[in-house]
Protein backbone atom coordinates (compact mmCIF):
# COMPACT_ATOMS: atom_id res chain seq x y z
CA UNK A 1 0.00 0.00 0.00
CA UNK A 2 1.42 2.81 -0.76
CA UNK A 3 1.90 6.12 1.06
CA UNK A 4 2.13 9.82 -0.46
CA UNK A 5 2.88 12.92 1.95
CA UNK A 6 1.77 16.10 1.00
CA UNK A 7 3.89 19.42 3.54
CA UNK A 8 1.30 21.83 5.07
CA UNK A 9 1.75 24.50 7.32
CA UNK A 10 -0.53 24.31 10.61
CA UNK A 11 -1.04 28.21 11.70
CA UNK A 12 -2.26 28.16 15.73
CA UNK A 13 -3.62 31.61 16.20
CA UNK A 14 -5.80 30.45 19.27
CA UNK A 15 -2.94 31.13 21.88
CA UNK A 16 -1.58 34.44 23.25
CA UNK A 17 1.14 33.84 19.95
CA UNK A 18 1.21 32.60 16.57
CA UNK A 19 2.32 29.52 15.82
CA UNK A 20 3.47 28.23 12.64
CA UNK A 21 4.27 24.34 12.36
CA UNK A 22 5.40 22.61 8.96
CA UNK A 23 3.77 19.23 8.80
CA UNK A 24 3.63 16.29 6.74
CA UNK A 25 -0.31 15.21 5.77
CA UNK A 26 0.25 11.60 5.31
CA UNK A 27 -2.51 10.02 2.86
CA UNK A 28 -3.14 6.42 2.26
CA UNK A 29 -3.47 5.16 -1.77
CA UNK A 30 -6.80 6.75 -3.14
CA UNK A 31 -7.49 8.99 0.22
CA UNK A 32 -8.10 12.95 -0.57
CA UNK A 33 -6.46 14.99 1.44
CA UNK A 34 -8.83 17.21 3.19
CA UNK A 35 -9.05 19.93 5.88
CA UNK A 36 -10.28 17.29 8.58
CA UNK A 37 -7.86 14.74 7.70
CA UNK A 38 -5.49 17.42 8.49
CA UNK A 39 -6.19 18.11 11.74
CA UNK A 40 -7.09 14.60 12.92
CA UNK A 41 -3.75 13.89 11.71
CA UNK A 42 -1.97 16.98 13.88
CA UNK A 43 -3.95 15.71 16.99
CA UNK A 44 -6.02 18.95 17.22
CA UNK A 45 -9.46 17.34 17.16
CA UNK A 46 -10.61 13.76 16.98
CA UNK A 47 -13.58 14.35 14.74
CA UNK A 48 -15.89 17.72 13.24
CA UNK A 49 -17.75 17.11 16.31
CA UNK A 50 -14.90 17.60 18.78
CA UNK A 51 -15.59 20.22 21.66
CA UNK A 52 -12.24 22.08 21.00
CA UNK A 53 -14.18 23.07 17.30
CA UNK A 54 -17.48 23.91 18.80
CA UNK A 55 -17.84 26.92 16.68
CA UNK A 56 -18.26 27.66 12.85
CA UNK A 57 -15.42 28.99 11.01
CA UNK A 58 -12.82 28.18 13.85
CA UNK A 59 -10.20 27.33 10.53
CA UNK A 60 -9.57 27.75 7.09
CA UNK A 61 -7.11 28.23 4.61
CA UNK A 62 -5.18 31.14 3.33
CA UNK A 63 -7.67 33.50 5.80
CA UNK A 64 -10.78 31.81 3.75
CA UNK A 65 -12.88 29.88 6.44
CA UNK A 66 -13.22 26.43 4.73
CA UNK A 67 -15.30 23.34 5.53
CA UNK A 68 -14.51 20.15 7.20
CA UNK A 69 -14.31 18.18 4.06
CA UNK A 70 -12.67 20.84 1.93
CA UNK A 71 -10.12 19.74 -0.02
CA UNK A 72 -6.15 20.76 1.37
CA UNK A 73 -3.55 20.80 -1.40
CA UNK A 74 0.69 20.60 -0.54
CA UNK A 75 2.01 24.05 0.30
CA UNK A 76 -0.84 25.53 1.77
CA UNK A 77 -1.63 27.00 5.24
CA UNK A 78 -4.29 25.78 7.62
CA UNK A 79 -5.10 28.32 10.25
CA UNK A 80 -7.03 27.87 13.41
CA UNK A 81 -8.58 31.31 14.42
CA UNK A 82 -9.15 31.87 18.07
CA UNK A 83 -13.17 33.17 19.50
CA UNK A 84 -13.92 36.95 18.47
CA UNK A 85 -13.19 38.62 21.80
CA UNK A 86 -15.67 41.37 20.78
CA UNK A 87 -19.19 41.03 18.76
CA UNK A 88 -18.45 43.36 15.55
CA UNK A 89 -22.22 44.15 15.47
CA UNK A 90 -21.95 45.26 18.35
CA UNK A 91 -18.90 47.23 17.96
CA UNK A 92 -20.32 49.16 14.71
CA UNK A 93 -23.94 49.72 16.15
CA UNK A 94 -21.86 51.45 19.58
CA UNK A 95 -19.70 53.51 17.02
CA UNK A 96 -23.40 54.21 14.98
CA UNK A 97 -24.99 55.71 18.24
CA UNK A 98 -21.70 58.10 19.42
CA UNK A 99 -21.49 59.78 15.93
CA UNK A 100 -25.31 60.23 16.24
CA UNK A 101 -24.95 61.70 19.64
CA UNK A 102 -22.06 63.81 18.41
CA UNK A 103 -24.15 65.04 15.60
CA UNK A 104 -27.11 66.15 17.81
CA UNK A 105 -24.48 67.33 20.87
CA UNK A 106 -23.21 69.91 17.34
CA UNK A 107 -26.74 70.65 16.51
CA UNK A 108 -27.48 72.19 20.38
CA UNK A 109 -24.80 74.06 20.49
CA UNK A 110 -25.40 76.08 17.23
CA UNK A 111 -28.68 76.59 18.59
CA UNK A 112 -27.56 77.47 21.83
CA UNK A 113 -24.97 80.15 20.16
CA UNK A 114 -28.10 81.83 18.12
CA UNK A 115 -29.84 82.49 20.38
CA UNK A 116 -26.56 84.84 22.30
């Protein structure tokens, strides 16, 4: 039976600091090599329904998120994001409201200086 390799490079972003690990995807005769195969193989996660990859979107490939069954080719860089710390929906609709409050804080003061 034969064996082909195919070098990746693992990207850890989930810790305080970026790792980046070369490693060798190891596929049996006829096997595709494929995002999940890839980190079974690293001993990340045993399966897609592993606790440590509880969310959507916790990897992908290049900065695109990618599947579990997406295909990996040799050469190419599987990164595992760490949780958003901060909500960006929340983050734009907080910036939305001070520039509204700014633009009616403007509007009382040109009133205010009118009326001197």
């Amino acid at each position: 039976m034969a064996v082909n390799m195919i070098q990746i490079l693992i990207c850890d972003a989930r810790a305080a600091e970026l790792v980046l690990t070369p490693f060798n995807l190891r596929l049996k005769a006829e096997e595709v090599a494929t995002v999940g195969l890839a980190i079974t193989q690293a001993g990340i996660a045993k399966g897609p329904d592993d606790p440590i990859l509880f969310r959507k979107g916790c990897f992908g490939v290049f900065g695109k998120r990618k599947d579990w069954d997406s295909p990996i080719y040799a050469g190419d860089r599987l990164e595992l994001y760490s949780p958003l710390l901060i909500d960006p929906k929340t983050v734009r609709r907080k910036k939305a409201n001070q520039s509204q409050d700014a633009k009616f804080q403007a509007a009382a003061a040109k009133r205010k200086a009118r009326r001197l």
